[in-house]
PDB file of N, CA and C in Angstrom:
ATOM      1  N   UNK A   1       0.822  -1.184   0.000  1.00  0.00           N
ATOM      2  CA  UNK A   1       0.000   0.000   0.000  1.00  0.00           C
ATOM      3  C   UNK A   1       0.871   1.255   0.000  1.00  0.00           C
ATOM      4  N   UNK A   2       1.980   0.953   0.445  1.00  0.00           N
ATOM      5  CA  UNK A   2       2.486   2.285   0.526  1.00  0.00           C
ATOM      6  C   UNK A   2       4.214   2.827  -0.497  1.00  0.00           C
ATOM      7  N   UNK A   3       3.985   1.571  -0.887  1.00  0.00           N
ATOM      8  CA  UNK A   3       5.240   1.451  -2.247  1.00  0.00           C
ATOM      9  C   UNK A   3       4.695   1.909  -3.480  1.00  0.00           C
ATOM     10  N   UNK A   4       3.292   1.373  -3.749  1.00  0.00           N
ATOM     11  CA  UNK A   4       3.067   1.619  -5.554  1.00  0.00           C
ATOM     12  C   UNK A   4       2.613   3.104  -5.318  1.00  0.00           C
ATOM     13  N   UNK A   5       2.463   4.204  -4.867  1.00  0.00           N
ATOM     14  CA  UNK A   5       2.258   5.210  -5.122  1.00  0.00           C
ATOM     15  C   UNK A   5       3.669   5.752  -5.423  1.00  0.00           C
ATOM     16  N   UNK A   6       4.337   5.538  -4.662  1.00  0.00           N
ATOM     17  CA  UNK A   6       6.206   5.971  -4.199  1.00  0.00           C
ATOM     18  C   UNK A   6       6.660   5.658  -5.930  1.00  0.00           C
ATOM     19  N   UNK A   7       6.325   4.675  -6.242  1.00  0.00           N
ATOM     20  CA  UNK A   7       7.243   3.999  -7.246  1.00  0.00           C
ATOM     21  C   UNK A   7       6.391   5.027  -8.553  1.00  0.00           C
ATOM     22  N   UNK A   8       5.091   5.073  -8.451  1.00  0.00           N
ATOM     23  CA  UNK A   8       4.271   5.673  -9.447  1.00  0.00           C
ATOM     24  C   UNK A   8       4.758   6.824  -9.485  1.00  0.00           C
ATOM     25  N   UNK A   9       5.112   7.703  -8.100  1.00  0.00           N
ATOM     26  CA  UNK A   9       5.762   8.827  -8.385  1.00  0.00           C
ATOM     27  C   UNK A   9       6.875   9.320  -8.811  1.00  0.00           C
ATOM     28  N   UNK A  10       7.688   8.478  -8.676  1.00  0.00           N
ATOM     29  CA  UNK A  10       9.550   8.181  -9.638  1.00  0.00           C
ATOM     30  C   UNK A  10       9.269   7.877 -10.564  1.00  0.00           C
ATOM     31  N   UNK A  11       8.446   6.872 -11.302  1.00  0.00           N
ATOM     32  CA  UNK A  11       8.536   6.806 -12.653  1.00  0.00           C
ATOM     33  C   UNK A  11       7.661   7.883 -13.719  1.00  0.00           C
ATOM     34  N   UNK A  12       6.653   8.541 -12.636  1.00  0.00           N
ATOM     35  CA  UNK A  12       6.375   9.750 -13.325  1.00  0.00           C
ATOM     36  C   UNK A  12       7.379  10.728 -13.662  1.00  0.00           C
ATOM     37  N   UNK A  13       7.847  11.033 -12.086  1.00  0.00           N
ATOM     38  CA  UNK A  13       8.517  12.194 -12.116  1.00  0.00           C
ATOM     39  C   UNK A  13       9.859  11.925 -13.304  1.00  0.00           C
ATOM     40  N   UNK A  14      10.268  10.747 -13.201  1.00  0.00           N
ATOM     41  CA  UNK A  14      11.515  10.552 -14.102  1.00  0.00           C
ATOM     42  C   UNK A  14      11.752  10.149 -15.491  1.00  0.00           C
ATOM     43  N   UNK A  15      10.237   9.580 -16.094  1.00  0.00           N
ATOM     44  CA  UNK A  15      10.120   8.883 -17.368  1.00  0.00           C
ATOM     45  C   UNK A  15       9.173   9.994 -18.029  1.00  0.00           C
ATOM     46  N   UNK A  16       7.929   9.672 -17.665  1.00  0.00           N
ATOM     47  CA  UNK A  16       6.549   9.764 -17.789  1.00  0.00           C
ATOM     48  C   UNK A  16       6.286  11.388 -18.203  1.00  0.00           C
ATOM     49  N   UNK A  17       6.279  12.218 -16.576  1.00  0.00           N
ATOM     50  CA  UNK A  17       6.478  13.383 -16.669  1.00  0.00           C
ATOM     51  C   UNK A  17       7.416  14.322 -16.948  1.00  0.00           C
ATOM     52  N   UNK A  18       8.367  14.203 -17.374  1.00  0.00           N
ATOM     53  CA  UNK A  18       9.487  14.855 -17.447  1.00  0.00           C
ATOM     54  C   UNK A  18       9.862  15.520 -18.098  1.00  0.00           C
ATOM     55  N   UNK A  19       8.948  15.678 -19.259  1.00  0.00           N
ATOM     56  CA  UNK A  19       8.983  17.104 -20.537  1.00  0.00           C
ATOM     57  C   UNK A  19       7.688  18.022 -20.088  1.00  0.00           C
ATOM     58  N   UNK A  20       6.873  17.751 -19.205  1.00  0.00           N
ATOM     59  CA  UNK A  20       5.849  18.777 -18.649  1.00  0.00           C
ATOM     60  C   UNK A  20       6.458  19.988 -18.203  1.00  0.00           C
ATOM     61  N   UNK A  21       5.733  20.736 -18.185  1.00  0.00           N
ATOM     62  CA  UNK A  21       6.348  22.177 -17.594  1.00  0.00           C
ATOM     63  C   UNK A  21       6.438  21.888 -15.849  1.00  0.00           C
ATOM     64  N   UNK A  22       5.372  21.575 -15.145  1.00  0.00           N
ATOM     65  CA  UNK A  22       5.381  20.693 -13.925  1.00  0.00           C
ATOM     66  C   UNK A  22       5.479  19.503 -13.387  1.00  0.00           C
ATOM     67  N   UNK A  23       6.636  18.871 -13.801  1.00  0.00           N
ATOM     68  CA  UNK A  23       6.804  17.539 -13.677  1.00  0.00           C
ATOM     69  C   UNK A  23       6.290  16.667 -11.963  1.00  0.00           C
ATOM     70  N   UNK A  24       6.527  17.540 -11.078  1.00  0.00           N
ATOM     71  CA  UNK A  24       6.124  17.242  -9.418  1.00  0.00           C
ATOM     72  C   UNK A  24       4.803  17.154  -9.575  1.00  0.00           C
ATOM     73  N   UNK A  25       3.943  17.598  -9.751  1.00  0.00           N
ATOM     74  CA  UNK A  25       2.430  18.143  -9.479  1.00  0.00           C
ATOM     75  C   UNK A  25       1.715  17.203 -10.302  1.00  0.00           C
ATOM     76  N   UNK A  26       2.107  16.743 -11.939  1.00  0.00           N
ATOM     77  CA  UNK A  26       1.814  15.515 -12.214  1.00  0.00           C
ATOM     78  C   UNK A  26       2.429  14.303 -11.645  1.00  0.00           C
ATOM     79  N   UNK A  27       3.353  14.456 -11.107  1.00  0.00           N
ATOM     80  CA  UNK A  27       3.727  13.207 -10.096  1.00  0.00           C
ATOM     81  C   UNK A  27       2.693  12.869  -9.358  1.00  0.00           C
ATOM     82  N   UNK A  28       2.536  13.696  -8.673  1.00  0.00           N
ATOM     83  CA  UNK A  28       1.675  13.884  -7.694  1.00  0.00           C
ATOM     84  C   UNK A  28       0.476  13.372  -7.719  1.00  0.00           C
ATOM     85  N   UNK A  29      -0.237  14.166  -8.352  1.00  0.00           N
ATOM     86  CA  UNK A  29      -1.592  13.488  -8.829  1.00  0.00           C
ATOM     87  C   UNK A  29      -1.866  11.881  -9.360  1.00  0.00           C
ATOM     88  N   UNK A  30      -0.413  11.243  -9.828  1.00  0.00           N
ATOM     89  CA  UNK A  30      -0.451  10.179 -10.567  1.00  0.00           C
ATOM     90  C   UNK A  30      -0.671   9.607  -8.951  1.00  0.00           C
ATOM     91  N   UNK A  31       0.298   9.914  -7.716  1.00  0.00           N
ATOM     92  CA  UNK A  31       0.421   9.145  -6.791  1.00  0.00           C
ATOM     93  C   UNK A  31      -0.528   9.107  -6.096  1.00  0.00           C
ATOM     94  N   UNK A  32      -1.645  10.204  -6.137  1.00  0.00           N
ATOM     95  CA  UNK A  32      -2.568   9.854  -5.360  1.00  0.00           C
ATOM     96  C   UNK A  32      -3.819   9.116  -6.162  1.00  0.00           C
ATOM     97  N   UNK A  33      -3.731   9.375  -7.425  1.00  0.00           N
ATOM     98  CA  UNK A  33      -4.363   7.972  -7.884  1.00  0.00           C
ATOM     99  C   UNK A  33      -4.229   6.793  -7.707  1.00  0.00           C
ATOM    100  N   UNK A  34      -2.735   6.125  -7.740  1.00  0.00           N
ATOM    101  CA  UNK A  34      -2.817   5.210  -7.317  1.00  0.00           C
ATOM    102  C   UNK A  34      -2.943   4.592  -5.793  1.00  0.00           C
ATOM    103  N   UNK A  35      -2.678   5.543  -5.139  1.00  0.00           N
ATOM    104  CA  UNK A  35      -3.288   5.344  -3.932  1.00  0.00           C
ATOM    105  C   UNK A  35      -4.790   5.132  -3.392  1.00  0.00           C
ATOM    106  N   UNK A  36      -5.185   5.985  -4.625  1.00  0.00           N
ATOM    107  CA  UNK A  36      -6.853   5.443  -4.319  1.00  0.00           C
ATOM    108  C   UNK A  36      -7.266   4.408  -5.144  1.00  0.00           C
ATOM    109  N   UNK A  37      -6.727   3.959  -5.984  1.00  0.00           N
ATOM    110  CA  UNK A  37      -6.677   2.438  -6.698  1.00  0.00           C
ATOM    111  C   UNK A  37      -6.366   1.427  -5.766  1.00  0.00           C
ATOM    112  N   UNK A  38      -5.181   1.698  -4.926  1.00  0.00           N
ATOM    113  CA  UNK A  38      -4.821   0.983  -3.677  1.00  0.00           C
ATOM    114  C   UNK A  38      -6.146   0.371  -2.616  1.00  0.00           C
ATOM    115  N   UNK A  39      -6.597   1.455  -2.250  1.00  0.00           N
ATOM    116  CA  UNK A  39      -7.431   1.862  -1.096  1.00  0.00           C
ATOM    117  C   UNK A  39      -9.163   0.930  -1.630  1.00  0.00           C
ATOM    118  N   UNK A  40      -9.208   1.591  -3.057  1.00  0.00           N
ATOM    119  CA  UNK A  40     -10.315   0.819  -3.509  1.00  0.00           C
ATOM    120  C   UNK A  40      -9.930  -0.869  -3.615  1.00  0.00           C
ATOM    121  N   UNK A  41      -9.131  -1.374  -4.050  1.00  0.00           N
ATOM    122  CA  UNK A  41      -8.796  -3.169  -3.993  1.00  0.00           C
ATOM    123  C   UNK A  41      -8.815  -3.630  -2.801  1.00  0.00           C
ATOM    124  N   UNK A  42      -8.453  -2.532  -1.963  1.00  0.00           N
ATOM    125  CA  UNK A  42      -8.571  -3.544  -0.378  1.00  0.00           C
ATOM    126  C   UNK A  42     -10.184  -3.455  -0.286  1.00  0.00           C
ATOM    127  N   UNK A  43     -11.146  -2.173  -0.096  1.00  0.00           N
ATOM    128  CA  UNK A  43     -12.020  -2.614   0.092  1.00  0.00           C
ATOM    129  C   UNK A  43     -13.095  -3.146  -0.336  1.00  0.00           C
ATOM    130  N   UNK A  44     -12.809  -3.375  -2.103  1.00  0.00           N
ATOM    131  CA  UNK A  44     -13.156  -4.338  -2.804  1.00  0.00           C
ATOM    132  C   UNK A  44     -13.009  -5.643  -2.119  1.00  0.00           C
ATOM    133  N   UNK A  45     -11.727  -5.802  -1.922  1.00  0.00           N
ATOM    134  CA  UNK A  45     -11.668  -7.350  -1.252  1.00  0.00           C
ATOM    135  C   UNK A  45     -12.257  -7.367   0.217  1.00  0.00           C
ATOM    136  N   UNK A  46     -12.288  -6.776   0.867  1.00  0.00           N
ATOM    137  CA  UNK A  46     -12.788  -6.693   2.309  1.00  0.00           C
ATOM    138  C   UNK A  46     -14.823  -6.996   2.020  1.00  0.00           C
ATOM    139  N   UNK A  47     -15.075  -6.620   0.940  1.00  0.00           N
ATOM    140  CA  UNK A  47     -17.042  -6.498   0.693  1.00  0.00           C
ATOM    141  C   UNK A  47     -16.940  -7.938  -0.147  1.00  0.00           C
ATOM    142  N   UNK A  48     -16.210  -8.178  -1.070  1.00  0.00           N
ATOM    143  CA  UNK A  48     -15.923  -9.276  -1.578  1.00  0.00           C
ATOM    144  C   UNK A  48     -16.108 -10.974  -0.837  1.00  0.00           C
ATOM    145  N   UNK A  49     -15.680 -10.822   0.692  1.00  0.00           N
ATOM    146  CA  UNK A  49     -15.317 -11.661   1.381  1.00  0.00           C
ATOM    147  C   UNK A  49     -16.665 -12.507   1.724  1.00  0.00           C
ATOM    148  N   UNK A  50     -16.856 -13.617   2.225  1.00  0.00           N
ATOM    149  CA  UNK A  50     -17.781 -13.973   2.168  1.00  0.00           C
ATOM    150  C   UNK A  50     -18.489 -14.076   3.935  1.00  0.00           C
ATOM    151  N   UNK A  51     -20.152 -13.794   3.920  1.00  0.00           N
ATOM    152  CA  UNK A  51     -20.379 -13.420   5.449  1.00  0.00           C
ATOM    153  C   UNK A  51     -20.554 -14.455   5.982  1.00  0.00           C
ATOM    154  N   UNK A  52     -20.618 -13.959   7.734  1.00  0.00           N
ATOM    155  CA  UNK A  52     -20.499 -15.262   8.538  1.00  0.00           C
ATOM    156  C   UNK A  52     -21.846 -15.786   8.918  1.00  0.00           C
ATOM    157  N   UNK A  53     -22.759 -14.173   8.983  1.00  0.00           N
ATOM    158  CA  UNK A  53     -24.047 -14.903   8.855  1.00  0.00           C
ATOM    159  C   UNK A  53     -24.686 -16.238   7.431  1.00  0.00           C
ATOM    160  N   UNK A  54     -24.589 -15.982   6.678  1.00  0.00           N
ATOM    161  CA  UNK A  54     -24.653 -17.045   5.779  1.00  0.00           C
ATOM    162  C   UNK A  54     -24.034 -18.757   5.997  1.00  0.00           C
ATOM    163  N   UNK A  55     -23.070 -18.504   6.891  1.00  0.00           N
ATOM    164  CA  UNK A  55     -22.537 -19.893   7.738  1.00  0.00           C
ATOM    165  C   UNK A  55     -22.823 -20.026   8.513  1.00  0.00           C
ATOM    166  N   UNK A  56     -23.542 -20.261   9.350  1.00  0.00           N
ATOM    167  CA  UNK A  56     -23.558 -20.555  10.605  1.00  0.00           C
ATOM    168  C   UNK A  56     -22.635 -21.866  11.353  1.00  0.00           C
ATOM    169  N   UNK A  57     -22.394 -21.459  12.565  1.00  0.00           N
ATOM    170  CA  UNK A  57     -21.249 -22.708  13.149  1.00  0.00           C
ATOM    171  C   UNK A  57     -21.921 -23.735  13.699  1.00  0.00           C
ATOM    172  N   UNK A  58     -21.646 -24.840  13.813  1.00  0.00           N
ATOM    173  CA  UNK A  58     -22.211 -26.082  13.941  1.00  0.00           C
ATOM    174  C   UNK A  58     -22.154 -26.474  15.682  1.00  0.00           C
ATOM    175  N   UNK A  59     -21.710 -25.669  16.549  1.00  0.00           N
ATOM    176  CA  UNK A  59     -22.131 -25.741  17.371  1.00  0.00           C
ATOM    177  C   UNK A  59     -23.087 -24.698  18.396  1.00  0.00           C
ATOM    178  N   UNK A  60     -23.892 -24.244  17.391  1.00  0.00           N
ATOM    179  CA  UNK A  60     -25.024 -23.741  18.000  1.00  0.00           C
ATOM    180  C   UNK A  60     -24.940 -22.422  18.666  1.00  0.00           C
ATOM    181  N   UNK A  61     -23.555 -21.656  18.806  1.00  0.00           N
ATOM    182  CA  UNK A  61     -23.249 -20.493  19.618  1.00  0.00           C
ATOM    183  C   UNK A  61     -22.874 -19.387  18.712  1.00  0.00           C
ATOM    184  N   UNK A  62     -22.689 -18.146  19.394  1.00  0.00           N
ATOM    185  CA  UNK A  62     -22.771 -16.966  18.763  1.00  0.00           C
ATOM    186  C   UNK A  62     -21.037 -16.947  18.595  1.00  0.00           C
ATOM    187  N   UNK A  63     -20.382 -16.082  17.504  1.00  0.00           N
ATOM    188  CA  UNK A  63     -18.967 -16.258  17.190  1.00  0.00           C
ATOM    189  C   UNK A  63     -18.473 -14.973  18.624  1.00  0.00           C
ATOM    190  N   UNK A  64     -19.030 -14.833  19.334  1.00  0.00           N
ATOM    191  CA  UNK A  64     -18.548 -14.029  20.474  1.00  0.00           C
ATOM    192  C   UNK A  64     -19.758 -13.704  21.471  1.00  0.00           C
ATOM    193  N   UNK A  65     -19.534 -12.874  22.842  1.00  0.00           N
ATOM    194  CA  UNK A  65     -19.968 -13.207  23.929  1.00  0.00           C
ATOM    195  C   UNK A  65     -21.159 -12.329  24.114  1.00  0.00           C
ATOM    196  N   UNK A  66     -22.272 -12.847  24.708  1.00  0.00           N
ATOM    197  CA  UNK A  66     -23.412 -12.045  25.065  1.00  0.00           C
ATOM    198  C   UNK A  66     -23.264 -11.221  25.652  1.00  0.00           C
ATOM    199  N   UNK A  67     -23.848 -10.150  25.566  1.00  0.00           N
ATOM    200  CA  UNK A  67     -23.679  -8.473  26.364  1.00  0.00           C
ATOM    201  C   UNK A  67     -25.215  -7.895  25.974  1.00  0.00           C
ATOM    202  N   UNK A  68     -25.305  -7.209  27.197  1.00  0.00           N
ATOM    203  CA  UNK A  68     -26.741  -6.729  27.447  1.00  0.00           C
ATOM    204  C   UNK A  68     -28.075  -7.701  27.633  1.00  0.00           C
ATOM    205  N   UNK A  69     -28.838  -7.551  26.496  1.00  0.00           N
ATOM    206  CA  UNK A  69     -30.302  -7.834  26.526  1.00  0.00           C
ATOM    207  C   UNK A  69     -30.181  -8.863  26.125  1.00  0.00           C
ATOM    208  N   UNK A  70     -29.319  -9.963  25.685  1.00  0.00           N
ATOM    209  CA  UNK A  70     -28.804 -11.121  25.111  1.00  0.00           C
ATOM    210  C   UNK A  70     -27.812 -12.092  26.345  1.00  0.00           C
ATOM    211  N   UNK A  71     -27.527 -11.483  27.564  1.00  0.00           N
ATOM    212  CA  UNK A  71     -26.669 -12.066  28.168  1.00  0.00           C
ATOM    213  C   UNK A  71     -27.690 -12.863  28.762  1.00  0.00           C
ATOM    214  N   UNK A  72     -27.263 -14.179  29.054  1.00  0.00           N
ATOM    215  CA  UNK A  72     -28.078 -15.055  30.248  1.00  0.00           C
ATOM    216  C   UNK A  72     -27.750 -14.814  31.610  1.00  0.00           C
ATOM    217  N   UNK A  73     -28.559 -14.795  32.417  1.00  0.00           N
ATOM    218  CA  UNK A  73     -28.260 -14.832  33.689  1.00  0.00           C
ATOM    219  C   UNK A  73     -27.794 -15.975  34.229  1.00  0.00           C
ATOM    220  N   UNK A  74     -26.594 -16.008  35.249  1.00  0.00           N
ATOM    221  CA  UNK A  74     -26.319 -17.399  36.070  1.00  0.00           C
ATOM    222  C   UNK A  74     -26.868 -17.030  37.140  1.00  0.00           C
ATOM    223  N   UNK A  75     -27.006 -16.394  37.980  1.00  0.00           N
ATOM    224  CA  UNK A  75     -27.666 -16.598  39.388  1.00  0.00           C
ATOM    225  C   UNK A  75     -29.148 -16.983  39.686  1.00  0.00           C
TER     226      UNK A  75
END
C-alpha cells in the first residue's frame, strides 16, 4: 500500500512526466491515484469476502460473547 504510489511517483517524475512544464504536481496526482486504486482493492476485497451470517457454526453459539439484553443470567 504504501510502495506503488512511491514507485508511481519516480517513474512519473523521471520517465513519464518529465517534458511537462510541472513535472512534481503531475507526479503527484499520478500518486494519489494510485493510492486510491490501492485503497479501492482492499475494500473491494474486504465487501468481496464472504459473510459469517450465511454460515452458521455447527455448534449452536454466537462467534462471540453475550452483552446486554442477550446475556443469560447465572444466578
Amino acid at each position: 500500500m504504501m510502495t506503488v504510489p512511491i514507485l508511481v511517483f519516480y517513474i512519473c517524475l523521471n520517465y513519464l512526466c518529465a517534458h511537462k512544464e510541472q513535472p512534481l504536481a503531475w507526479s503527484g496526482f499520478a500518486a494519489v491515484g494510485a493510492a486510491n486504486v490501492v485503497i479501492f482493492g482492499y475494500v473491494y476485497s474486504a465487501f468481496s469476502e464472504p459473510d459469517d451470517d450465511f454460515y452458521p457454526n455447527n455448534d449452536n453459539d454466537e462467534s462471540g460473547p453475550r452483552v446486554g439484553a442477550f446475556k443469560e443470567r447465572t444466578d
